[in-house]
Protein backbone atom coordinates (compact mmCIF):
# COMPACT_ATOMS: atom_id res chain seq x y z
CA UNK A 1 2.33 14.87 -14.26
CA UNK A 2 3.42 12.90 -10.56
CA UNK A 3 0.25 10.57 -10.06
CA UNK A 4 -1.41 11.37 -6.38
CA UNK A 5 -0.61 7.94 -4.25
CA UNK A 6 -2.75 6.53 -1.44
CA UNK A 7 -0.33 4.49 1.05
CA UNK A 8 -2.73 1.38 2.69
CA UNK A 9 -0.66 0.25 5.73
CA UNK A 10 -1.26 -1.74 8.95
CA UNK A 11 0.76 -1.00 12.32
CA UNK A 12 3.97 -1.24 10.42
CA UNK A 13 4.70 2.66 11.16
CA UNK A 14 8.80 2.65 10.15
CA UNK A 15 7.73 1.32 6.27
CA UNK A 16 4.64 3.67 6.16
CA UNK A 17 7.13 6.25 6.27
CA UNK A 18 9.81 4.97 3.99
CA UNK A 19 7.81 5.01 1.70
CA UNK A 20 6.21 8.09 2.42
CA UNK A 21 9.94 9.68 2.38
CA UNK A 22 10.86 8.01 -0.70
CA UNK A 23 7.60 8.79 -2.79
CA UNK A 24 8.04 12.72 -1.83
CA UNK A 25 11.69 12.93 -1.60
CA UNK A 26 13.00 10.62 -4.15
CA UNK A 27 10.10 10.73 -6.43
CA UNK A 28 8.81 13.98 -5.78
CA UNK A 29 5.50 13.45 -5.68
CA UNK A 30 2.98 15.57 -3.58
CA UNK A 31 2.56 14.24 -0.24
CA UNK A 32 0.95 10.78 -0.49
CA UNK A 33 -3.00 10.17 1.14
CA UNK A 34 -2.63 8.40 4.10
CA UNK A 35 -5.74 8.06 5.76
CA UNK A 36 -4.68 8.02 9.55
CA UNK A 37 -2.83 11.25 9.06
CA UNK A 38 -6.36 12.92 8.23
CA UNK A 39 -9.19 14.29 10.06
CA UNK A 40 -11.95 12.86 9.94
CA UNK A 41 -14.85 15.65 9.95
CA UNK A 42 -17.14 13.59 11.90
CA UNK A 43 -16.84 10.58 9.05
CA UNK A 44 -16.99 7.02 9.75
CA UNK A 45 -13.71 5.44 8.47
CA UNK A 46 -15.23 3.64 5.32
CA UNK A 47 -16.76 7.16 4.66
CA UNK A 48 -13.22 9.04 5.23
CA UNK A 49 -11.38 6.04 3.46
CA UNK A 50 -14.12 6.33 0.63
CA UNK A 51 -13.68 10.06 0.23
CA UNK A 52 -9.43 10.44 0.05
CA UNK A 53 -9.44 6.52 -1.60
CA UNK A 54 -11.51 8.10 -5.35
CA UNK A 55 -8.57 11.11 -5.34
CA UNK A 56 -6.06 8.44 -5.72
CA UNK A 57 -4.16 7.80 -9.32
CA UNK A 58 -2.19 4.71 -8.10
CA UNK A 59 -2.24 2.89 -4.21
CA UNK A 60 0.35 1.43 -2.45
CA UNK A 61 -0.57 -1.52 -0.41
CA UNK A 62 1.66 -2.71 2.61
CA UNK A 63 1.27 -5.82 3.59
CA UNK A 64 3.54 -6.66 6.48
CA UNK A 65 2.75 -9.19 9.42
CA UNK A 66 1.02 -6.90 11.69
CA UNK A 67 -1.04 -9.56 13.71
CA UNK A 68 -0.78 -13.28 14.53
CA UNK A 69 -1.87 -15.56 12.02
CA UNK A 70 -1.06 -19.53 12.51
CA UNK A 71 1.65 -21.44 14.69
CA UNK A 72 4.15 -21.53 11.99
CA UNK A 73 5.52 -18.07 12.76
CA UNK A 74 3.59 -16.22 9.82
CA UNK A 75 2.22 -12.90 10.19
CA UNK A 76 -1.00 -11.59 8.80
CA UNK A 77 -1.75 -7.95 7.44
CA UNK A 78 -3.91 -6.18 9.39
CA UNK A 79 -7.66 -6.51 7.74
CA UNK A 80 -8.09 -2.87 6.70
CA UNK A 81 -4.91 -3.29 4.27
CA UNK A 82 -6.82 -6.44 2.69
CA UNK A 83 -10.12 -4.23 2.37
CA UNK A 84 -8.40 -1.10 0.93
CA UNK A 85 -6.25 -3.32 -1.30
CA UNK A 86 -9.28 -4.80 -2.60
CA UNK A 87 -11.09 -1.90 -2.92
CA UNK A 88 -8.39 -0.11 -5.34
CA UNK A 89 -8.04 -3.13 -7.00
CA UNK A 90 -11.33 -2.96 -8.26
CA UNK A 91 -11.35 1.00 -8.20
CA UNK A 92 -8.31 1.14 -10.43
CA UNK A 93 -8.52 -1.95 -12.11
CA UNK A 94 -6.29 -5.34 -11.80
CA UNK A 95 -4.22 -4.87 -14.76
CA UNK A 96 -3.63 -1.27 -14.90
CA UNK A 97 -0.26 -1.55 -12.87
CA UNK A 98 -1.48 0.99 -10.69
CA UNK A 99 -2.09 -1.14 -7.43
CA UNK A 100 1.34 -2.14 -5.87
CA UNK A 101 1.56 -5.25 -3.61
CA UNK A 102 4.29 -4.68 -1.27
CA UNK A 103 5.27 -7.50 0.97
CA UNK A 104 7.69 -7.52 4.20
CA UNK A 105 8.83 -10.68 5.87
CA UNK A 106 6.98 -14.31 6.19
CA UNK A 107 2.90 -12.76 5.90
CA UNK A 108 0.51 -14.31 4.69
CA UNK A 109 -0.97 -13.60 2.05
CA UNK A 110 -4.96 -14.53 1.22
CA UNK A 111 -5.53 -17.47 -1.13
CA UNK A 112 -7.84 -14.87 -3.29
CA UNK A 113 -4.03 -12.98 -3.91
CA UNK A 114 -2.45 -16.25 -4.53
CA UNK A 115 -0.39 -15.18 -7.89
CA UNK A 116 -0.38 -11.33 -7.51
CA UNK A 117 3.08 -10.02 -8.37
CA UNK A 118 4.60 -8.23 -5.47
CA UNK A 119 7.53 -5.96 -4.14
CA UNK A 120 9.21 -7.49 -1.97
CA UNK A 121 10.35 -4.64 0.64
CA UNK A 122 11.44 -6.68 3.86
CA UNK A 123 14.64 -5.05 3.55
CA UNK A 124 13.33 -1.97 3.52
CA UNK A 125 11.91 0.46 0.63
CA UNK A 126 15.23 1.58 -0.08
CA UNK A 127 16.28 -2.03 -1.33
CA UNK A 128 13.60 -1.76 -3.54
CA UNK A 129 13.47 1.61 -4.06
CA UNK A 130 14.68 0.72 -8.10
CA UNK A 131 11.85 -1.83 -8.57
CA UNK A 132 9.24 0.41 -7.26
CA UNK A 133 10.47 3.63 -9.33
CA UNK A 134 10.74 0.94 -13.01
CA UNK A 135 7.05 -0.05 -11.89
CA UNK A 136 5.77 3.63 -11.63
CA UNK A 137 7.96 4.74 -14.84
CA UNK A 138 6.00 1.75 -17.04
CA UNK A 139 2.69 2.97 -16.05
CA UNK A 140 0.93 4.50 -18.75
């Protein structure tokens, strides 16, 4: 059985839908929960996030520099991706494997993340299309 994936992304719009293509196409799972392709039914967004986020059996959590963060250059992921990363990090547990960090580029990440192991995806998902698929084929 494909586990159901929740994509958490920023503005990055061309990685949101590698991996999107990649997790349906390659993969073949069932078309991944990303929240800004669904309605909303009158929800506020932590409501709508809280609602598709507890269907989820593994998230995917793109961190790619989305807004300004210091003078050196670096790039920040937007605040929602922090949130939701947190979130499923609690939801589905730290150590469980099924939370994937995947980075693009010089962003930076949160001191509170300092250590978590990460995908590293600025050359796209393809380039990492084989580390993502090993990850997914360890889970349990």
């Amino acid at each position: 059985m494909k586990p159901r994936a929740f994509i958490v992304h920023g503005h990055d719009e061309a990685s949101k839908l590698q991996l999107k293509n990649f997790l349906q196409n390659r993969l073949h799972f069932d078309e991944p929960i990303i929240l800004s392709e669904l309605p909303s039914r009158g929800h506020t967004v932590i409501e709508k996030f809280e609602e598709h986020a507890k269907r989820a059996d593994i998230a995917f959590a793109l961190l790619t520099p989305d807004d300004f963060a210091s003078s050196d250059g670096s790039g920040r992921a937007r605040q929602n991706v922090i949130f939701e990363l947190g979130y499923f990090l609690g939801a589905l547990g730290r150590k469980t494997g099924r939370v994937f960090v995947l980075r693009k580029g010089n962003v930076e990440i949160p001191s509170d993340l300092q250590g978590v192991v990460y995908i590293d995806i600025t050359n796209g998902i393809d380039a990492a299309a084989e580390r993502i698929r090993t990850e997914i084929e360890a889970l349990p």
